[in-house]
C-alpha atoms as a PDB file:
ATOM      1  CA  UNK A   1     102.635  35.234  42.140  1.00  0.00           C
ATOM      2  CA  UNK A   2     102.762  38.019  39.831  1.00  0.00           C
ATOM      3  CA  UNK A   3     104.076  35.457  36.676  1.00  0.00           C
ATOM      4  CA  UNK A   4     100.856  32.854  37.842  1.00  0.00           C
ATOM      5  CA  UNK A   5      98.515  35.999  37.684  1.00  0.00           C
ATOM      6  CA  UNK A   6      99.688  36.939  34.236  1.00  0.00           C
ATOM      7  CA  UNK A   7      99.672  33.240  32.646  1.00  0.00           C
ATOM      8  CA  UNK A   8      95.853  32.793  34.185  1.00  0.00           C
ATOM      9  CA  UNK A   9      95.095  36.337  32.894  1.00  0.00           C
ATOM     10  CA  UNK A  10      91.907  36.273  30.368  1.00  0.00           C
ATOM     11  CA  UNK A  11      91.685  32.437  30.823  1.00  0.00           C
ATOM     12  CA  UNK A  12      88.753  30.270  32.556  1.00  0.00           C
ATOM     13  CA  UNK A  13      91.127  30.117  35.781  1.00  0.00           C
ATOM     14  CA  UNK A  14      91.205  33.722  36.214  1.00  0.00           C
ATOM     15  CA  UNK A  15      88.322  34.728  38.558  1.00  0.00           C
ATOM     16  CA  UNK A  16      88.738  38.205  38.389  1.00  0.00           C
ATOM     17  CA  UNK A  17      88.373  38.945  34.636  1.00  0.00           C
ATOM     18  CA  UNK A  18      85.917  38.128  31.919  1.00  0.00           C
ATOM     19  CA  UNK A  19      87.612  35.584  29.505  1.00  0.00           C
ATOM     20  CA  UNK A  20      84.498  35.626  26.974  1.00  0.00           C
ATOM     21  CA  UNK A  21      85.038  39.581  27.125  1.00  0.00           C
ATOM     22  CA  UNK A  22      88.751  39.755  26.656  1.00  0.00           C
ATOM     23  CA  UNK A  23      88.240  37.114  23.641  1.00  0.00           C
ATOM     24  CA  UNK A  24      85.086  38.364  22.004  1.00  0.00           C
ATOM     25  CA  UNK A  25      84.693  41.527  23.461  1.00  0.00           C
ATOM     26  CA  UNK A  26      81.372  40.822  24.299  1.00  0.00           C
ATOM     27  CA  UNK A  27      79.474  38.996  27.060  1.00  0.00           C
ATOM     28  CA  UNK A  28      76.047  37.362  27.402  1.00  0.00           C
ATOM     29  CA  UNK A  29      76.146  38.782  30.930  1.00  0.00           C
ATOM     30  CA  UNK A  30      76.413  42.326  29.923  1.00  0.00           C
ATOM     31  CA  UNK A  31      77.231  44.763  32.989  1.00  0.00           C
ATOM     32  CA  UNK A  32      75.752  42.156  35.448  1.00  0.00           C
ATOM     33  CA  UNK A  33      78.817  39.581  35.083  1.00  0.00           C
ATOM     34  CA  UNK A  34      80.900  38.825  38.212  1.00  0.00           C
ATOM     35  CA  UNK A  35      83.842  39.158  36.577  1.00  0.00           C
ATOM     36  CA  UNK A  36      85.635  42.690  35.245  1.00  0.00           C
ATOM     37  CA  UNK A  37      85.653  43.669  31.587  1.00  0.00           C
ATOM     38  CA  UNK A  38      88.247  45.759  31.145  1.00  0.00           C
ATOM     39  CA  UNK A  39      87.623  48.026  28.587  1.00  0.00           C
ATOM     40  CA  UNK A  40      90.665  49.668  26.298  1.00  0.00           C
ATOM     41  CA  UNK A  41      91.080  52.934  26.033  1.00  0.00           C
ATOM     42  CA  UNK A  42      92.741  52.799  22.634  1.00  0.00           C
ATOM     43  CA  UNK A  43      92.922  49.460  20.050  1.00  0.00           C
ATOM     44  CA  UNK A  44      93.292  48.914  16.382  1.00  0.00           C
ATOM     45  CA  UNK A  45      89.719  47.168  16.624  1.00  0.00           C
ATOM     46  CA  UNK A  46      86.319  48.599  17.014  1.00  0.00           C
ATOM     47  CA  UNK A  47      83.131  47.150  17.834  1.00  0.00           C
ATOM     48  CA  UNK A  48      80.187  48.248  15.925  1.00  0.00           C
ATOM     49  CA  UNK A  49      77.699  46.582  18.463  1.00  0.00           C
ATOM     50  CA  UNK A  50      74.316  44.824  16.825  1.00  0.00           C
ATOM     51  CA  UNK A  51      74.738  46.605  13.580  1.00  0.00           C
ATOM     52  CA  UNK A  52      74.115  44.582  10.469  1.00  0.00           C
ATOM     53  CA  UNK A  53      70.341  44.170  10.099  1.00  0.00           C
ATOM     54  CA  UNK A  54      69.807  40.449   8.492  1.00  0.00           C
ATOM     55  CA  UNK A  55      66.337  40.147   6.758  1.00  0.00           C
ATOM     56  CA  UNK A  56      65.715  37.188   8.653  1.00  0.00           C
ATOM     57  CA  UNK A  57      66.415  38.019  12.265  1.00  0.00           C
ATOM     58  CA  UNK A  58      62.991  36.364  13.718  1.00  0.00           C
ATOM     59  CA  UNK A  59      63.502  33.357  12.171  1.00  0.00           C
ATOM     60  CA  UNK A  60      66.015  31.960  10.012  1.00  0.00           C
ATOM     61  CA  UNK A  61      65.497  32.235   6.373  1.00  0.00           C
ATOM     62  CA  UNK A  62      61.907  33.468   6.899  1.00  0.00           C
ATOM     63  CA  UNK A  63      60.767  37.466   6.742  1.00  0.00           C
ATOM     64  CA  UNK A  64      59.010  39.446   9.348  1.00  0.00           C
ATOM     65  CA  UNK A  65      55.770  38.666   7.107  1.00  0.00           C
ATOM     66  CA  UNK A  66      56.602  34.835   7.274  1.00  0.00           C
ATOM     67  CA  UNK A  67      57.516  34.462   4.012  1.00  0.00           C
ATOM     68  CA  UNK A  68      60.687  32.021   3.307  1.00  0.00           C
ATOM     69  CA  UNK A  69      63.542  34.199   1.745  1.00  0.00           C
ATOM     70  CA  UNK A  70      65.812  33.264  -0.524  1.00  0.00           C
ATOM     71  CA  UNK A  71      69.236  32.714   0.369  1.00  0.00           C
ATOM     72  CA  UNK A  72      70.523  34.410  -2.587  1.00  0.00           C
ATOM     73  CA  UNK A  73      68.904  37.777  -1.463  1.00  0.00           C
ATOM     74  CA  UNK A  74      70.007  37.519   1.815  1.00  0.00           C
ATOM     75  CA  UNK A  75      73.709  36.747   0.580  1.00  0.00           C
ATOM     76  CA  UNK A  76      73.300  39.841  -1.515  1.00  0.00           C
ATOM     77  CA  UNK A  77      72.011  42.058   1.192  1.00  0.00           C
ATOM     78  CA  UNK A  78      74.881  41.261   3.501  1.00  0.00           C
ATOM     79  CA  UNK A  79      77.634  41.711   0.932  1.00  0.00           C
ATOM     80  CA  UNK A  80      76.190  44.736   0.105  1.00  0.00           C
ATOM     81  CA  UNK A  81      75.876  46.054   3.710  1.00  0.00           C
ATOM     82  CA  UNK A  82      79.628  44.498   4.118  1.00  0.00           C
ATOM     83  CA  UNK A  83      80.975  46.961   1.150  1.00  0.00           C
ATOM     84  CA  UNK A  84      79.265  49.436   2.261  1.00  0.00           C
ATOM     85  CA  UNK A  85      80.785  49.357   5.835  1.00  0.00           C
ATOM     86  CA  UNK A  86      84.177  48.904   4.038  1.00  0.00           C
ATOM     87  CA  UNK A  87      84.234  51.701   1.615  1.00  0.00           C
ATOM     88  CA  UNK A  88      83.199  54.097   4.683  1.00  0.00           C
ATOM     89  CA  UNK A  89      85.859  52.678   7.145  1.00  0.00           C
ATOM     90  CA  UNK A  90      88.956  52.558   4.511  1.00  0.00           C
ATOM     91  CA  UNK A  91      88.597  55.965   4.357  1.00  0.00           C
ATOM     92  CA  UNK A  92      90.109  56.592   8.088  1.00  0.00           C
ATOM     93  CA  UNK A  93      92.900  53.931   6.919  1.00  0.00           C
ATOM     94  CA  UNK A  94      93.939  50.432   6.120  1.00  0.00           C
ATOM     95  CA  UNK A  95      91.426  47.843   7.230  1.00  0.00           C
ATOM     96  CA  UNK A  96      93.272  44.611   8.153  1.00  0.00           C
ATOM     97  CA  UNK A  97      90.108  42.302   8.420  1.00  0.00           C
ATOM     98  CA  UNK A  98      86.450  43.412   8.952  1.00  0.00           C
ATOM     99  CA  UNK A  99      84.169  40.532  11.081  1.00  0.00           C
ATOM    100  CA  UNK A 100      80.524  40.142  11.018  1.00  0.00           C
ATOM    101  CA  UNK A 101      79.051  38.181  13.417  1.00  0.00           C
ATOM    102  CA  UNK A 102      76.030  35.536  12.030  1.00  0.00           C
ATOM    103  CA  UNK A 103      75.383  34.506  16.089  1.00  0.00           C
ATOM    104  CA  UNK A 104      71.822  34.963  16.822  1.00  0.00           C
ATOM    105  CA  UNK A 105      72.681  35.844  20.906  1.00  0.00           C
ATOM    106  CA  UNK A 106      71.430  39.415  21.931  1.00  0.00           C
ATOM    107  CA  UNK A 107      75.424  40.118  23.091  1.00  0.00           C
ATOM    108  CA  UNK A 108      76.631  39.150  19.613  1.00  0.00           C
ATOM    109  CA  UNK A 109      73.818  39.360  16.607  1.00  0.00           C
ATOM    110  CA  UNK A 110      75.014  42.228  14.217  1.00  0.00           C
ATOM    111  CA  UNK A 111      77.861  42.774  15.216  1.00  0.00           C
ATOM    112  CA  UNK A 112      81.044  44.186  13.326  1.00  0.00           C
ATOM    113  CA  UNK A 113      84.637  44.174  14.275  1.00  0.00           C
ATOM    114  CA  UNK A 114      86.747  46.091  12.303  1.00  0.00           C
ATOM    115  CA  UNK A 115      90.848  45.918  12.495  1.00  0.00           C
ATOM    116  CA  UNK A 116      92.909  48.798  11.347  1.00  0.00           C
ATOM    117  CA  UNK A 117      96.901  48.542  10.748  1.00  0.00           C
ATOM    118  CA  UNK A 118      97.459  51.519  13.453  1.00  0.00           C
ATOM    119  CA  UNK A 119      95.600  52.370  16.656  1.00  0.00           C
ATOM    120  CA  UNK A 120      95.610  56.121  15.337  1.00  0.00           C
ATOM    121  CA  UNK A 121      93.531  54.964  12.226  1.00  0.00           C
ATOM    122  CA  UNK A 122      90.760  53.171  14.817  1.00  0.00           C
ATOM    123  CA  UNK A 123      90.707  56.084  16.909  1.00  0.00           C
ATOM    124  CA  UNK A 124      90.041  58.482  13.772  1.00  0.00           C
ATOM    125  CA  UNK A 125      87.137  55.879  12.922  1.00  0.00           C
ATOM    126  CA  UNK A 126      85.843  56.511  16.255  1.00  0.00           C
ATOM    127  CA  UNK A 127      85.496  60.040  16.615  1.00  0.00           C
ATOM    128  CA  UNK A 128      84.024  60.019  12.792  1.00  0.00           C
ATOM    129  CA  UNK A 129      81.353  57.302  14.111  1.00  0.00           C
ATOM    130  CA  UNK A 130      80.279  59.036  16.965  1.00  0.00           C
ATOM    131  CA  UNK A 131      76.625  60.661  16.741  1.00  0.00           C
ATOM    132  CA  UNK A 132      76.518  59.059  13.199  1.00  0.00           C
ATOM    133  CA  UNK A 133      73.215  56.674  11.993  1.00  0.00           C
ATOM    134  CA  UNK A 134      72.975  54.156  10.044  1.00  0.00           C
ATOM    135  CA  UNK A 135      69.645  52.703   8.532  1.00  0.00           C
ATOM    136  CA  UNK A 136      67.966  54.739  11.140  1.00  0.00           C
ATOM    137  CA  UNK A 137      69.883  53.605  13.703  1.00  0.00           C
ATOM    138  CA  UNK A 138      72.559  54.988  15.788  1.00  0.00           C
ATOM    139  CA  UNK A 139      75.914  53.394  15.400  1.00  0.00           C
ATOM    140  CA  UNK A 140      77.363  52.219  19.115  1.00  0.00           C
ATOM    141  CA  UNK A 141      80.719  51.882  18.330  1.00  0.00           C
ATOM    142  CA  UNK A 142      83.972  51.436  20.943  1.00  0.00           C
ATOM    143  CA  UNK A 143      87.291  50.173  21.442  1.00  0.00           C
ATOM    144  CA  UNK A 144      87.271  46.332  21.270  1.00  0.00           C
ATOM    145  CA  UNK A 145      90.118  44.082  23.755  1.00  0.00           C
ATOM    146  CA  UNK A 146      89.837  41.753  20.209  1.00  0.00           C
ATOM    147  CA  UNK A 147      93.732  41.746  18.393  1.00  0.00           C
ATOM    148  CA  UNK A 148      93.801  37.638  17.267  1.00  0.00           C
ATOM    149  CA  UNK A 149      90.032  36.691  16.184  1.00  0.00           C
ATOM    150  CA  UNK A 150      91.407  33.069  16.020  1.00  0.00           C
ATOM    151  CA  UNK A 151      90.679  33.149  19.225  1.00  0.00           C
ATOM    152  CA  UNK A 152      87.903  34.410  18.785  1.00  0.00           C
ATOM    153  CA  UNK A 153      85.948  32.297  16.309  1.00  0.00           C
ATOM    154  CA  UNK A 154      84.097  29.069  17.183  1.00  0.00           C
ATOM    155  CA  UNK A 155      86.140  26.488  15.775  1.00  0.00           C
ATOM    156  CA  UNK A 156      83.477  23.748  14.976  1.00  0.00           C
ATOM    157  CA  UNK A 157      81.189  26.537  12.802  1.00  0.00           C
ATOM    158  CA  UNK A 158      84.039  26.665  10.405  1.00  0.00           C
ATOM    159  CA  UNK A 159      83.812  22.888  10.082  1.00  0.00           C
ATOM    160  CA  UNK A 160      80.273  22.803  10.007  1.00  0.00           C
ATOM    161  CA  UNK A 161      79.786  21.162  14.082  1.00  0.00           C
ATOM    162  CA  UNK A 162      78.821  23.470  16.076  1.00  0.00           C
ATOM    163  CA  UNK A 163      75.599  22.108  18.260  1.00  0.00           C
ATOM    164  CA  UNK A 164      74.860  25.141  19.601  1.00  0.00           C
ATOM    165  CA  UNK A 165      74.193  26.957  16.400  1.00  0.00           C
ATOM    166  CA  UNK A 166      73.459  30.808  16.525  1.00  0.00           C
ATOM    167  CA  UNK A 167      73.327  31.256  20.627  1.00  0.00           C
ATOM    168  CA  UNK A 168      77.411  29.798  20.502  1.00  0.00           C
ATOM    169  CA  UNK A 169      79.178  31.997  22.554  1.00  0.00           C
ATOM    170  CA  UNK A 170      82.101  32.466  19.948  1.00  0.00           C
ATOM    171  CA  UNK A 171      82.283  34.205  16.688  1.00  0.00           C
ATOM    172  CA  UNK A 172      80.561  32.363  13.898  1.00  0.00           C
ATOM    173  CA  UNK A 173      82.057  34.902  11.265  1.00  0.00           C
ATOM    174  CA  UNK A 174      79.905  35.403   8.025  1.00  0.00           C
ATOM    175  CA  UNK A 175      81.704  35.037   5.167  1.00  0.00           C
ATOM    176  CA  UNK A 176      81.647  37.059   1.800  1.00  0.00           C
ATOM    177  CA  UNK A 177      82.167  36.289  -1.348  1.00  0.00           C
ATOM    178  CA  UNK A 178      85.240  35.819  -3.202  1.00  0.00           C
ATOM    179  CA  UNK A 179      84.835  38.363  -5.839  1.00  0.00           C
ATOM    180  CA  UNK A 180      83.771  41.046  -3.321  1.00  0.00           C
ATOM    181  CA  UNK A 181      86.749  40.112  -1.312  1.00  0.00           C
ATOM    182  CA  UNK A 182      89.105  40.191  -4.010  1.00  0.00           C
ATOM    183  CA  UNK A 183      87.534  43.783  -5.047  1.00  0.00           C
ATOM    184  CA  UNK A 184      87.577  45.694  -1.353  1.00  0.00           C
ATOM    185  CA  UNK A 185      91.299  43.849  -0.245  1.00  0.00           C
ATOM    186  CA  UNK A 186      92.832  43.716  -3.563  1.00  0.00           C
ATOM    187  CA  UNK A 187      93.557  47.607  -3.599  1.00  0.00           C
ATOM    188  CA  UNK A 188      96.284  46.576  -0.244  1.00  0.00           C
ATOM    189  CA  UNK A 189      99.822  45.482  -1.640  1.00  0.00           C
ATOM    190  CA  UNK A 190     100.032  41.874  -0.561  1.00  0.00           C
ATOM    191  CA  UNK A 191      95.695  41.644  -0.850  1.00  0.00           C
ATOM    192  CA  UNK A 192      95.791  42.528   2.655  1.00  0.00           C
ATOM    193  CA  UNK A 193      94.295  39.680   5.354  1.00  0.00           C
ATOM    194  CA  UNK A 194      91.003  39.235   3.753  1.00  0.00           C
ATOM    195  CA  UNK A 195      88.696  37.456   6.131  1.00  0.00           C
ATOM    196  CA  UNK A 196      89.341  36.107   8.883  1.00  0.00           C
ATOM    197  CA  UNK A 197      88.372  32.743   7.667  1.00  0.00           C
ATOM    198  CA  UNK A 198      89.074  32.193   3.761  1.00  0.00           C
ATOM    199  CA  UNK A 199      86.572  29.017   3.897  1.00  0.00           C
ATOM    200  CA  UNK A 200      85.328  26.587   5.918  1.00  0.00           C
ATOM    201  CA  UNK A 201      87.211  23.792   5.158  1.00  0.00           C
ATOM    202  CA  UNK A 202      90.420  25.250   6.464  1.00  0.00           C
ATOM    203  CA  UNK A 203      89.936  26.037  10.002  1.00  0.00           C
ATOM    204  CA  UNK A 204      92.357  28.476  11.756  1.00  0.00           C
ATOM    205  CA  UNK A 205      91.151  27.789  15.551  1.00  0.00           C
ATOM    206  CA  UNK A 206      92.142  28.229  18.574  1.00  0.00           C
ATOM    207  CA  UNK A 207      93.631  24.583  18.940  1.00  0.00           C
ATOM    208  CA  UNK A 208      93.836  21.344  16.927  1.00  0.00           C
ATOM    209  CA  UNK A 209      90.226  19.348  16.988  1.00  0.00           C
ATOM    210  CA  UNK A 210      90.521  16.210  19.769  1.00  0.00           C
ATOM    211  CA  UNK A 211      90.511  14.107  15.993  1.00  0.00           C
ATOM    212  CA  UNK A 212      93.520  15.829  14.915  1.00  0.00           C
ATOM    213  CA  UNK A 213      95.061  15.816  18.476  1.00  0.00           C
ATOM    214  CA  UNK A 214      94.783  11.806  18.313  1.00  0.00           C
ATOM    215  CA  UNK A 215      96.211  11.615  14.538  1.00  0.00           C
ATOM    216  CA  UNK A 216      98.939  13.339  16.046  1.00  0.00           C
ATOM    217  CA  UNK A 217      99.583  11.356  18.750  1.00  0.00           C
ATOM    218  CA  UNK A 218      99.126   8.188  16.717  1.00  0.00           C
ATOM    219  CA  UNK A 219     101.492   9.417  14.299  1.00  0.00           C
ATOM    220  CA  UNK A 220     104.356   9.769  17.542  1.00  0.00           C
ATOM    221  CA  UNK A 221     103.605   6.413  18.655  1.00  0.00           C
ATOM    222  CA  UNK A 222     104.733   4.929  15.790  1.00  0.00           C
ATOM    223  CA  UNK A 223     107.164   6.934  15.223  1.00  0.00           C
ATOM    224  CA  UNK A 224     108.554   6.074  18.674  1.00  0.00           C
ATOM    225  CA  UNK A 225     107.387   2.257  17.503  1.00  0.00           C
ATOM    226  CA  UNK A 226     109.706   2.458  14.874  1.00  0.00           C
ATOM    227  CA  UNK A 227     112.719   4.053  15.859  1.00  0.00           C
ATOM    228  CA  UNK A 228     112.922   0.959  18.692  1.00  0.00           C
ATOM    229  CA  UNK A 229     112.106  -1.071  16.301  1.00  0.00           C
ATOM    230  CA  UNK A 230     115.261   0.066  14.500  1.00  0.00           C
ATOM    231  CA  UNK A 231     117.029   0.006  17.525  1.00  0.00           C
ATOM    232  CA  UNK A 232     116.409  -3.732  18.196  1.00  0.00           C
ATOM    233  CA  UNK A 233     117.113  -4.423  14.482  1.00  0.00           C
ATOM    234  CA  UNK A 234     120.227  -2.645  14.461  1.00  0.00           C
ATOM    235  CA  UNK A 235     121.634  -4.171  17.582  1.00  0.00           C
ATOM    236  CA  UNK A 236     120.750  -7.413  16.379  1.00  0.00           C
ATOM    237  CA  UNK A 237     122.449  -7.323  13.408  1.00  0.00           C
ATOM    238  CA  UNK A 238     125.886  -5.918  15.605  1.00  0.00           C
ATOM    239  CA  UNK A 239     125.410  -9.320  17.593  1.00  0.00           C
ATOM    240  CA  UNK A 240     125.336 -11.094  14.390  1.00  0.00           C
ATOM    241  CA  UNK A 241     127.949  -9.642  13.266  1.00  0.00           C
ATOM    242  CA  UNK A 242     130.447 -10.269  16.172  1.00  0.00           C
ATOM    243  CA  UNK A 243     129.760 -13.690  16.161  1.00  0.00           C
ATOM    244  CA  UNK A 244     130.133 -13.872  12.458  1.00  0.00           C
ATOM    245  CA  UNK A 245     134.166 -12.424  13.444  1.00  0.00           C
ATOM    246  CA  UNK A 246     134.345 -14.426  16.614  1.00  0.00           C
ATOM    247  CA  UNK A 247     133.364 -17.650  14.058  1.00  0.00           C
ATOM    248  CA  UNK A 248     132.356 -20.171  17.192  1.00  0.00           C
ATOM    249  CA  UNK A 249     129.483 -17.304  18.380  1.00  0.00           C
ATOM    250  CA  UNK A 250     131.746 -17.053  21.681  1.00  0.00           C
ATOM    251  CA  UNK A 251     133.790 -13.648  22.816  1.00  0.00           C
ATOM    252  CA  UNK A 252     137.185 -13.196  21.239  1.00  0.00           C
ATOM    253  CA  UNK A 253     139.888 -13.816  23.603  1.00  0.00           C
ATOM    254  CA  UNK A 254     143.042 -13.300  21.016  1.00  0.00           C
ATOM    255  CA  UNK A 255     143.960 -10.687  18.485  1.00  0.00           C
ATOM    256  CA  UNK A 256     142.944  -7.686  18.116  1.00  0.00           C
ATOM    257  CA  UNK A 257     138.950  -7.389  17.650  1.00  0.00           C
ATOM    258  CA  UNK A 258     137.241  -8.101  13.864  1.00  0.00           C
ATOM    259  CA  UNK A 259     140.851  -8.748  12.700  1.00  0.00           C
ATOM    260  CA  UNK A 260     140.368 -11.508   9.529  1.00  0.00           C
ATOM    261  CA  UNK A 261     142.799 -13.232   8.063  1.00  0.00           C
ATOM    262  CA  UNK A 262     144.332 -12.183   4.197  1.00  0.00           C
ATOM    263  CA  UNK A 263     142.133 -14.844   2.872  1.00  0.00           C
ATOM    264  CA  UNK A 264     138.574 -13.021   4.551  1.00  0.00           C
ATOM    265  CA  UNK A 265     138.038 -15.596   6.791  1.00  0.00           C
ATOM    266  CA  UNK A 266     138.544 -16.018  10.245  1.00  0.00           C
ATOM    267  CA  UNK A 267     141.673 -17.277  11.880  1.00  0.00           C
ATOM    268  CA  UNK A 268     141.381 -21.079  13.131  1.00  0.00           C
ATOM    269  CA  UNK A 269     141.454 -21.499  17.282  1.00  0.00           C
ATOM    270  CA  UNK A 270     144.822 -23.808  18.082  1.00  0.00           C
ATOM    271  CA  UNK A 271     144.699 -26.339  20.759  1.00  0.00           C
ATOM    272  CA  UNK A 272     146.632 -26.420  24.007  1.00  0.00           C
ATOM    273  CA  UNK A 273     149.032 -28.763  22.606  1.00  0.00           C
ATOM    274  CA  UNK A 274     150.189 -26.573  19.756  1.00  0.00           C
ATOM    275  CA  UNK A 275     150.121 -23.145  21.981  1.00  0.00           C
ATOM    276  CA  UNK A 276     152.536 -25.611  24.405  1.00  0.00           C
ATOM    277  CA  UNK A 277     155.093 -26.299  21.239  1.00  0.00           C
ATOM    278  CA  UNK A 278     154.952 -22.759  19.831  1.00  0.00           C
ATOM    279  CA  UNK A 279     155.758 -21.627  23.026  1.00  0.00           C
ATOM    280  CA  UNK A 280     158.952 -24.039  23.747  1.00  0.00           C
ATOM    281  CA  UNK A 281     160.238 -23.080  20.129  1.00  0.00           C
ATOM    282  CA  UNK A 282     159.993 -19.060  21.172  1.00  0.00           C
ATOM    283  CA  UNK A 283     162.222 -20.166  24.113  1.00  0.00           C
ATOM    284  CA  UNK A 284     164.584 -22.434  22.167  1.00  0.00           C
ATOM    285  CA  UNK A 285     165.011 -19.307  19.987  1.00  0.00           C
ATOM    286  CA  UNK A 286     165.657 -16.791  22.509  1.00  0.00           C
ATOM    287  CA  UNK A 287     168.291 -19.195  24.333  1.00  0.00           C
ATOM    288  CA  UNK A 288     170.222 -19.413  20.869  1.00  0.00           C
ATOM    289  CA  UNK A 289     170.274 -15.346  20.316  1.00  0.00           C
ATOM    290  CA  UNK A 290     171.443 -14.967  23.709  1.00  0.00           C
END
C-alpha cells in the first residue's frame, strides 16, 4: 500500500495532493482546492509570486493607454527586469536557472522561480527578500516544491502548439536573449544551466509528443519486420543449402552430414544391387582372414 501511495504521489491519481502544485508550485484554485499543497519548509527554489510587471498585461502587445507596443521594447524591458533580478539574487549564491513565467492566469502571470545550487543559498535569498519592494511593490517570495521545471513547462509552447495560450496551466517560460544569457551564466565554470529552455525548437518536456511516440513505434515495427524477415531469409537459405549436400533435395541417410567428396561434389547414391555385391565381397574377405 505504502509503495502504490508513493508511485501515485503528485500524479492525477493521487486524490489527496495537488499535482499542478507539486509541479508548478502554483494552483488556479489557490487555498480553495480540494486537494493539499504541501508547502516545503526549505528548497533550492523560490517563488517570487506575480512579480515581473509586462507593459502589456491588459492586452497583449497593447499599453494601458491602448496604444500597440513594440515588441522590441517589451523584449528590452523584460531582459532588463531579468538582469536585474539576477545580479540581486547571485549575490546570496549560484543561480542554477532563473524562470519567468509569460502565462497570463492570475496563479501564474509574473511569476519568477529562481534555483540555487544549495538549499542554504535559497534560504539566505529568503530572509534578504523578506519586507523588501520592488517597483513599489512588495516582493511575496517562498519556498517552491519546483526541483525539475521539465516538468514543469508546457511542452507544446516550446513548439509553438499550445491552444490554450496564456491561461495554460503549465509554465510557458519567457526566454532571454542569447547575449544576456551568455553575460549573467557565463561568469559559472561550465556556463552554468542557462535557461531552462535554450530555444524553442528543442523541446525538453515532460514526454515524447504522440508524433514522436508513433515515429518510434514505426521505427520498432520494422525493425521487428526486418529481423523476421532475416530470419525467414536465413533459414531459407540453410534449407537450400542441405539439399544442395543431400544432391536429390531428400534427407541424408549415409555418411556423415555435408561430407563432399575430394572432387567438391557430392557422392553418387548406389543401388540395391551394388550395396548386395559390396556386401558379399566384405564377407568373402573376412572368411579368407579368418
Amino acid at each position: 500500500m505504502a509503495e502504490h501511495l508513493a508511485s501515485i504521489f503528485g500524479t492525477e491519481k493521487d486524490r489527496v495532493n495537488c499535482p499542478f502544485y507539486f509541479k508548478i508550485g502554483a494552483c488556479r484554485h489557490g487555498d480553495r482546492c480540494s486537494r493539499l499543497h504541501n508547502r516545503p519548509t526549505i528548497s533550492p527554489t523560490l517563488l517570487l509570486s506575480n512579480m515581473y510587471q509586462r507593459p502589456d498585461m491588459i492586452t497583449p502587445g497593447v499599453d494601458p493607454n491602448g496604444q500597440p507596443l513594440d515588441p522590441r521594447k517589451i523584449q528590452q524591458h523584460f531582459e532588463d527586469f531579468y538582469e536585474d533580478i539576477f545580479e540581486e539574487l547571485s549575490k546570496f549564491g549560484h543561480i542554477e536557472c532563473l524562470n519567468v513565467c509569460d502565462n497570463l492566469a492570475d496563479h501564474m502571470i509574473g511569476n519568477v522561480y529562481v534555483q540555487f545550487r544549495e538549499e542554504d543559498e535559497a534560504a539566505a535569498a529568503l530572509a534578504a527578500l523578506h519586507g523588501r519592494f520592488y517597483s513599489g511593490r512588495p516582493i511575496i517570495a517562498d519556498f517552491s516544491p519546483v526541483t525539475d521545471f521539465r516538468e514543469a513547462t508546457c511542452r507544446q509552447f516550446e513548439e509553438n502548439s499550445c491552444n490554450r495560450g496564456g491561461y495554460c496551466n503549465f509554465m510557458h517560460v519567457k526566454l532571454i536573449g542569447r547575449e544576456l544569457r551568455r553575460k549573467l551564466f557565463g561568469r559559472y565554470r561550465g556556463g552554468g544551466r542557462y535557461h531552462i529552455s535554450r530555444s524553442r525548437s528543442r523541446s525538453r518536456s515532460r514526454s515524447a509528443s504522440p508524433r514522436h511516440r508513433r515515429e518510434r513505434d514505426y521505427d520498432r515495427r520494422d525493425r521487428e519486420k526486418d529481423y523476421r524477415k532475416g530470419s525467414r531469409d536465413r533459414h531459407d537459405r540453410d534449407r537450400d543449402r542441405g539439399r544442395e549436400r543431400d544432391g536429390s533435395g531428400g534427407r541424408r541417410r549415409h555418411g556423415s552430414p555435408g561430407k563432399k567428396s575430394r572432387s567438391g561434389s557430392p557422392p553418387a547414391r548406389e543401388g540395391s544391387e551394388e550395396r548386395r555385391a559390396r556386401i558379399e565381397q566384405w564377407n568373402r574377405e573376412r572368411e579368407e582372414k579368418q
